[in-house]
Protein backbone atom coordinates (compact mmCIF):
# COMPACT_ATOMS: atom_id res chain seq x y z
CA UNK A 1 5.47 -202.74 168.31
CA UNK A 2 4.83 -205.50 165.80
CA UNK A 3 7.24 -208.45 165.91
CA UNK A 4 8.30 -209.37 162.70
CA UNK A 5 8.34 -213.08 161.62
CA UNK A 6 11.48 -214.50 160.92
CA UNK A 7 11.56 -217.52 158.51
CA UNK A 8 13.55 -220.42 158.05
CA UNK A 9 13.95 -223.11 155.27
CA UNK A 10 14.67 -226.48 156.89
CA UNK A 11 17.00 -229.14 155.24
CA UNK A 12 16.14 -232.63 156.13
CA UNK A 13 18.76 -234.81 157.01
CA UNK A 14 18.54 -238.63 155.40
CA UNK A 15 21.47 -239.84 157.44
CA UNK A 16 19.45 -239.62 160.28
CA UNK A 17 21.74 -236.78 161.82
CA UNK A 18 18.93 -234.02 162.05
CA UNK A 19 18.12 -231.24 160.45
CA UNK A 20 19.09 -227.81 159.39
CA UNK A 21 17.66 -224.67 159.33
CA UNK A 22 18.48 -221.38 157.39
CA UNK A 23 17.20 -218.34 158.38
CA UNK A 24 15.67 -216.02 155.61
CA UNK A 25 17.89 -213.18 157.05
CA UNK A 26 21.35 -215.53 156.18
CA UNK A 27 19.44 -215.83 152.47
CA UNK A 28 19.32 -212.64 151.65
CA UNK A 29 22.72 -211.58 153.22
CA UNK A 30 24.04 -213.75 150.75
CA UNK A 31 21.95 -213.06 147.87
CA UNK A 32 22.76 -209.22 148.66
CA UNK A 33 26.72 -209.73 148.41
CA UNK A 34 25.80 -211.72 145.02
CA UNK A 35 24.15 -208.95 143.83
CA UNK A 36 26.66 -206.18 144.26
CA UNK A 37 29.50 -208.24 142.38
CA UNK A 38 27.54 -208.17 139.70
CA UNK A 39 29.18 -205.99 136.96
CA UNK A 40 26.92 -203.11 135.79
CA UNK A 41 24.94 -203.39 139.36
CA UNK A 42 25.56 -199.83 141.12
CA UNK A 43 23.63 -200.90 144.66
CA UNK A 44 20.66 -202.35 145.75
CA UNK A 45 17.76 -199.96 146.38
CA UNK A 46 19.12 -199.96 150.26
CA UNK A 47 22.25 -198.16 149.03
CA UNK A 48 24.69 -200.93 149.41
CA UNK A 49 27.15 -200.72 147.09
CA UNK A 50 30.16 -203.00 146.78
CA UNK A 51 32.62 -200.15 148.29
CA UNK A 52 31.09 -199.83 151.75
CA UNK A 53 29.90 -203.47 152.26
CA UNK A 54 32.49 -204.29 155.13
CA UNK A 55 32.06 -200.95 156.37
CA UNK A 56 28.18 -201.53 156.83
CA UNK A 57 26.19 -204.04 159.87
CA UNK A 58 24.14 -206.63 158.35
CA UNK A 59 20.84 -205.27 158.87
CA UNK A 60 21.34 -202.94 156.47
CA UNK A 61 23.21 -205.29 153.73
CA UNK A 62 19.89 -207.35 152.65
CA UNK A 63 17.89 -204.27 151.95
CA UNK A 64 16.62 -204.20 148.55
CA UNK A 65 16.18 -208.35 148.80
CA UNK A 66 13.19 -210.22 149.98
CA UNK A 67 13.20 -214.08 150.56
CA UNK A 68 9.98 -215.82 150.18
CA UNK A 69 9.67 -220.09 151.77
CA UNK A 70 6.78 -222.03 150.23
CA UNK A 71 5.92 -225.30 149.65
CA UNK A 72 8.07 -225.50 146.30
CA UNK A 73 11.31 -223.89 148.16
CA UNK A 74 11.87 -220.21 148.16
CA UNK A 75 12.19 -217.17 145.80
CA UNK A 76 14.60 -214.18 146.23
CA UNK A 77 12.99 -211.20 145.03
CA UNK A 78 15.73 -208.06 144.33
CA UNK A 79 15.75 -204.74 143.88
CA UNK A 80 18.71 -203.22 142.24
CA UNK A 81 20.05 -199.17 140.68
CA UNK A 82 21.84 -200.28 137.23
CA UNK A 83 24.75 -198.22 136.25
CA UNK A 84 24.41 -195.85 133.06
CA UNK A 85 25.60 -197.62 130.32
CA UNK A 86 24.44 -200.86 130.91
CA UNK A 87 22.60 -203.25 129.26
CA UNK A 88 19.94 -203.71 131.72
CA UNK A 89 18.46 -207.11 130.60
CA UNK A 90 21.92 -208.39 130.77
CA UNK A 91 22.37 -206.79 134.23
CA UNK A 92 19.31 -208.69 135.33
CA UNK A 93 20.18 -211.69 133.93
CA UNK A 94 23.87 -212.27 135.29
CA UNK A 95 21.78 -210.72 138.99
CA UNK A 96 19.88 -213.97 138.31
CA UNK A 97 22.56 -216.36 137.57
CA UNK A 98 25.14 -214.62 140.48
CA UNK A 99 22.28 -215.10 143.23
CA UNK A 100 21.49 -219.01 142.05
CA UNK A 101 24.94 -219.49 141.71
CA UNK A 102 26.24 -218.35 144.92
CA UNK A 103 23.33 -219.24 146.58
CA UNK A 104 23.50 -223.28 145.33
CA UNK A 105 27.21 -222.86 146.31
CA UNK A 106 26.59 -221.68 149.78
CA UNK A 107 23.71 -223.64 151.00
CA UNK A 108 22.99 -226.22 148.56
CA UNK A 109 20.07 -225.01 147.46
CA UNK A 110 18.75 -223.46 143.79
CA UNK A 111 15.99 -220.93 144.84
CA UNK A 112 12.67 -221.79 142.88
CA UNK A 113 13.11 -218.12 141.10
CA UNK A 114 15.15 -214.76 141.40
CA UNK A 115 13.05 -211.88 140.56
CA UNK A 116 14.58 -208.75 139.60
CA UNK A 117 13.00 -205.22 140.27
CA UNK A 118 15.37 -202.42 138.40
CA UNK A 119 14.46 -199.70 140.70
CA UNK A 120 16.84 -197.02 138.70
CA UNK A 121 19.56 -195.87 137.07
CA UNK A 122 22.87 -194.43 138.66
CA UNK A 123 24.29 -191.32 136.26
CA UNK A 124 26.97 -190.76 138.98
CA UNK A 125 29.14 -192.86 137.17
């Protein structure tokens, strides 16, 4: 079986105290609990919706997000279901600002970019 590389984005520390390191997997946890209190979002293309987050383990809460670390910092790539009767540009765009937001918030970093992928449209609604 191929192992799959795990990433990490490492915070230098100037005080001299060391350093920190965030795993890509913490990244896009976060960025995927952004996502679903989004208005307008009805899941990521994993099928997480906001109703059965707690109910669901991690490994299955970041599908549908993709962290990229590169020399300029990392990008968070989504890919989100918009519910019928959205606007989906403005969807997007508060996906965009939620994920930068909560992201600066929770690590103290602003991802480079925040792609978003609408994958589809949820009529359930």
């Amino acid at each position: 079986m191929e192992e799959v590389k795990k990433e990490t984005l490492t915070i230098q520390d100037e005080g001299g105290n060391g350093f920190i390191r965030i795993s890509d997997d913490v990244v896009a946890d976060i960025a995927a609990l952004a996502v679903t209190e989004v208005d307008g979002v009805a899941h990521l293309t994993g099928g997480v919706s906001d109703e059965v987050v707690s109910k669901i383990s991690r490994k299955k809460l970041s599908k549908g997000i993709r962290v990229i670390f590169d020399e300029e910092g990392f990008r968070v790539d989504v890919s989100a279901v918009v519910k019928f009767g959205y606007n989906i540009v403005e969807v997007s765009t508060a996906i965009q600002e939620k994920v930068k937001q909560t992201l600066q918030t929770m690590t103290g970093l602003m991802p480079a970019v925040v792609n978003v992928r609408v994958s589809g449209v949820d009529f359930s609604s």
